[in-house]
Protein backbone atom coordinates (compact mmCIF):
# COMPACT_ATOMS: atom_id res chain seq x y z
CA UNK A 1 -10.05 -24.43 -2.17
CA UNK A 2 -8.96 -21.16 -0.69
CA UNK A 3 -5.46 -21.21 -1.59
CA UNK A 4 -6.86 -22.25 -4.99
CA UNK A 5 -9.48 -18.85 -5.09
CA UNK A 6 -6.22 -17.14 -4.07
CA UNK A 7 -4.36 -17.83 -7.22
CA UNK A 8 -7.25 -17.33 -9.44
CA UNK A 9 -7.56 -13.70 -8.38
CA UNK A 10 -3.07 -13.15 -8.76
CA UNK A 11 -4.04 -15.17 -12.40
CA UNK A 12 -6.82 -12.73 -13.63
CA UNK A 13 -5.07 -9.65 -12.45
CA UNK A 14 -2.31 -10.89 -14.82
CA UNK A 15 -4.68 -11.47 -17.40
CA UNK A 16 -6.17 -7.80 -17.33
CA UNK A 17 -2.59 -6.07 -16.93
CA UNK A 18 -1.46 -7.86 -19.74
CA UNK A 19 -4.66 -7.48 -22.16
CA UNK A 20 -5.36 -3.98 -20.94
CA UNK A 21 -1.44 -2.78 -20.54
CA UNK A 22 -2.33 -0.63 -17.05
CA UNK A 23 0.73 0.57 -15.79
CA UNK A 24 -0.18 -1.58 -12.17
CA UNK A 25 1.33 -4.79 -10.94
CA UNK A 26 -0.60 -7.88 -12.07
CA UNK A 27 -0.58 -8.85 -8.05
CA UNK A 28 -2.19 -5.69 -6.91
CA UNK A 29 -5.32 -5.41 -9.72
CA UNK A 30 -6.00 -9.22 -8.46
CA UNK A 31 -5.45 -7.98 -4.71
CA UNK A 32 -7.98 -5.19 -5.59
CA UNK A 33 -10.45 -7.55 -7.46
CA UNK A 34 -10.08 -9.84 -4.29
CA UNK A 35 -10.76 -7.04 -1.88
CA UNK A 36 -14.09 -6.22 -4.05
CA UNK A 37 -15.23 -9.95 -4.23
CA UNK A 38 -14.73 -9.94 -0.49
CA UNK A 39 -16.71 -6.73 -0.14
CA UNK A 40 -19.60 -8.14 -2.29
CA UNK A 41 -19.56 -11.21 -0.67
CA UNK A 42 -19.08 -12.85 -4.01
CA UNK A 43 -16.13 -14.79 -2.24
CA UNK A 44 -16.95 -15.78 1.37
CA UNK A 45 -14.04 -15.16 3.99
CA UNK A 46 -14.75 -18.99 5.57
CA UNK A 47 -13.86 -20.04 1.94
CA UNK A 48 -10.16 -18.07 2.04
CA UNK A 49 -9.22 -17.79 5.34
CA UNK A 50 -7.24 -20.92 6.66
CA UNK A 51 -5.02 -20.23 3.19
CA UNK A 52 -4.48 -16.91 3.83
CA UNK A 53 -3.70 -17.44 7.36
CA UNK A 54 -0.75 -19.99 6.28
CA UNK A 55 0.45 -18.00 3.63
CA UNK A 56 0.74 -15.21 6.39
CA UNK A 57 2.59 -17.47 9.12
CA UNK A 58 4.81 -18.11 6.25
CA UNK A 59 5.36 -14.91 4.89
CA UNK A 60 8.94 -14.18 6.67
CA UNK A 61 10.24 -16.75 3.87
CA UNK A 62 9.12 -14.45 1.09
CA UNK A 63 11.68 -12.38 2.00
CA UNK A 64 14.88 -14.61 2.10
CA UNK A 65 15.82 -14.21 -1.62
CA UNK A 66 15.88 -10.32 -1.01
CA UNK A 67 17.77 -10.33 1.57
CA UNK A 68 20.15 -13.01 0.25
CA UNK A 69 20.04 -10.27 -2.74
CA UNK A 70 21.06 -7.42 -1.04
CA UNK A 71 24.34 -9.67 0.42
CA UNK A 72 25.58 -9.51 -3.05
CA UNK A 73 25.85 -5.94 -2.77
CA UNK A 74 27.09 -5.60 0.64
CA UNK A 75 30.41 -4.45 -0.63
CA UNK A 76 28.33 -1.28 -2.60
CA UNK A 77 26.42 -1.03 0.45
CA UNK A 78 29.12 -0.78 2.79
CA UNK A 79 30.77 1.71 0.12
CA UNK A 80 27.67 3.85 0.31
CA UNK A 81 25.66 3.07 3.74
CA UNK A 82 25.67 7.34 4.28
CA UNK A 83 24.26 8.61 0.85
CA UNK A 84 21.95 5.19 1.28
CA UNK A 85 20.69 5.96 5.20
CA UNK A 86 20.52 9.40 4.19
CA UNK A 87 17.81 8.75 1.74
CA UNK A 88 16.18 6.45 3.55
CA UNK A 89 15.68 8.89 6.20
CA UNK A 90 14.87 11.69 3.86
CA UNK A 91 12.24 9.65 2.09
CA UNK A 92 10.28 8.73 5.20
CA UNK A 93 10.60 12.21 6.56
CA UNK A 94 9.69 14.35 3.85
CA UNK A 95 6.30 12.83 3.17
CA UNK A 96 5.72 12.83 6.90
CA UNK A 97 6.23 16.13 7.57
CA UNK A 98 4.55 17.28 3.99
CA UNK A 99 1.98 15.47 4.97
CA UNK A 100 1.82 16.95 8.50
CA UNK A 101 1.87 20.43 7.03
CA UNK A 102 -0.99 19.37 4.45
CA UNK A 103 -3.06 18.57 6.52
CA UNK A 104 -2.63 21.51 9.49
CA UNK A 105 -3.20 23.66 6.85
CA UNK A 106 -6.49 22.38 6.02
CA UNK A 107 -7.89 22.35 9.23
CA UNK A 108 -6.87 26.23 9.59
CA UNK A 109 -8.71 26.61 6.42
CA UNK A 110 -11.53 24.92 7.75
CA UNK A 111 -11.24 26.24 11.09
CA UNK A 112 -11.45 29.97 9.06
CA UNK A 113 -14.50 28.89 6.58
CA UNK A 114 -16.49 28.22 9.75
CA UNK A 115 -15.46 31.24 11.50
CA UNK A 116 -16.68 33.50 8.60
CA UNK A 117 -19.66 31.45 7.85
CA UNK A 118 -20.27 31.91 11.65
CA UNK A 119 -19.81 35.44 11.04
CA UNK A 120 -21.93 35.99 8.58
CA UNK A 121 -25.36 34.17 10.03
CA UNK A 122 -24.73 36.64 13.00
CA UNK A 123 -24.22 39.56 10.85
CA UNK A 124 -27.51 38.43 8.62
């Protein structure tokens, strides 16, 4: 029954990215509709769990046909491994440290708002 409830979600998400056109994966508007129904209780965790826990101890094999994918590009890949490890580490560094600035900044301008705000009730 879970595994069943499972699929249902992954086959109305398909239904409303195809009848609506949103520019999301089918998967992930079911995922989200699955997350709500668990939320709301309208789908009871009992009811999904042991499927989702198989699908998870299983979930290694998912990966197979990408990885047997990316062998028939080794010889591209071994052509290119810098420009390719070089973007890989650009791309997980630039968010992180955008990020990182982001969010120092914020809490100066917080830590600033308070001080005036501060300043002002003693001034008043």
């Amino acid at each position: 029954m879970g595994f069943a409830i499972l699929v249902l979600f992954q086959l109305v998400g398909w239904l409303i990215q195809h009848l609506t056109g949103l520019p999301l994966p089918a998967n992930v508007i079911g995922l989200m509709l699955f997350i709500l129904a668990l939320f709301l209780k309208w789908v009871p965790l009992q009811q999904v769990e042991g499927a989702a826990s198989f699908l998870l101890k299983y979930m290694s094999l998912f990966f197979v046909p990408v990885i047997v994918g990316s062998l028939a590009f080794f010889p591209y890949l071994r052509e290119h491994w810098a420009v390719i490890a070089s973007s890989g580490v650009v791309s997980l560094l630039l968010p992180l440290l955008v990020t990182g600035w982001l969010v120092q900044s914020r809490l100066q301008a917080r830590r600033n708002r308070r001080r005036e705000e501060d300043a002002h009730v003693h001034r008043g």
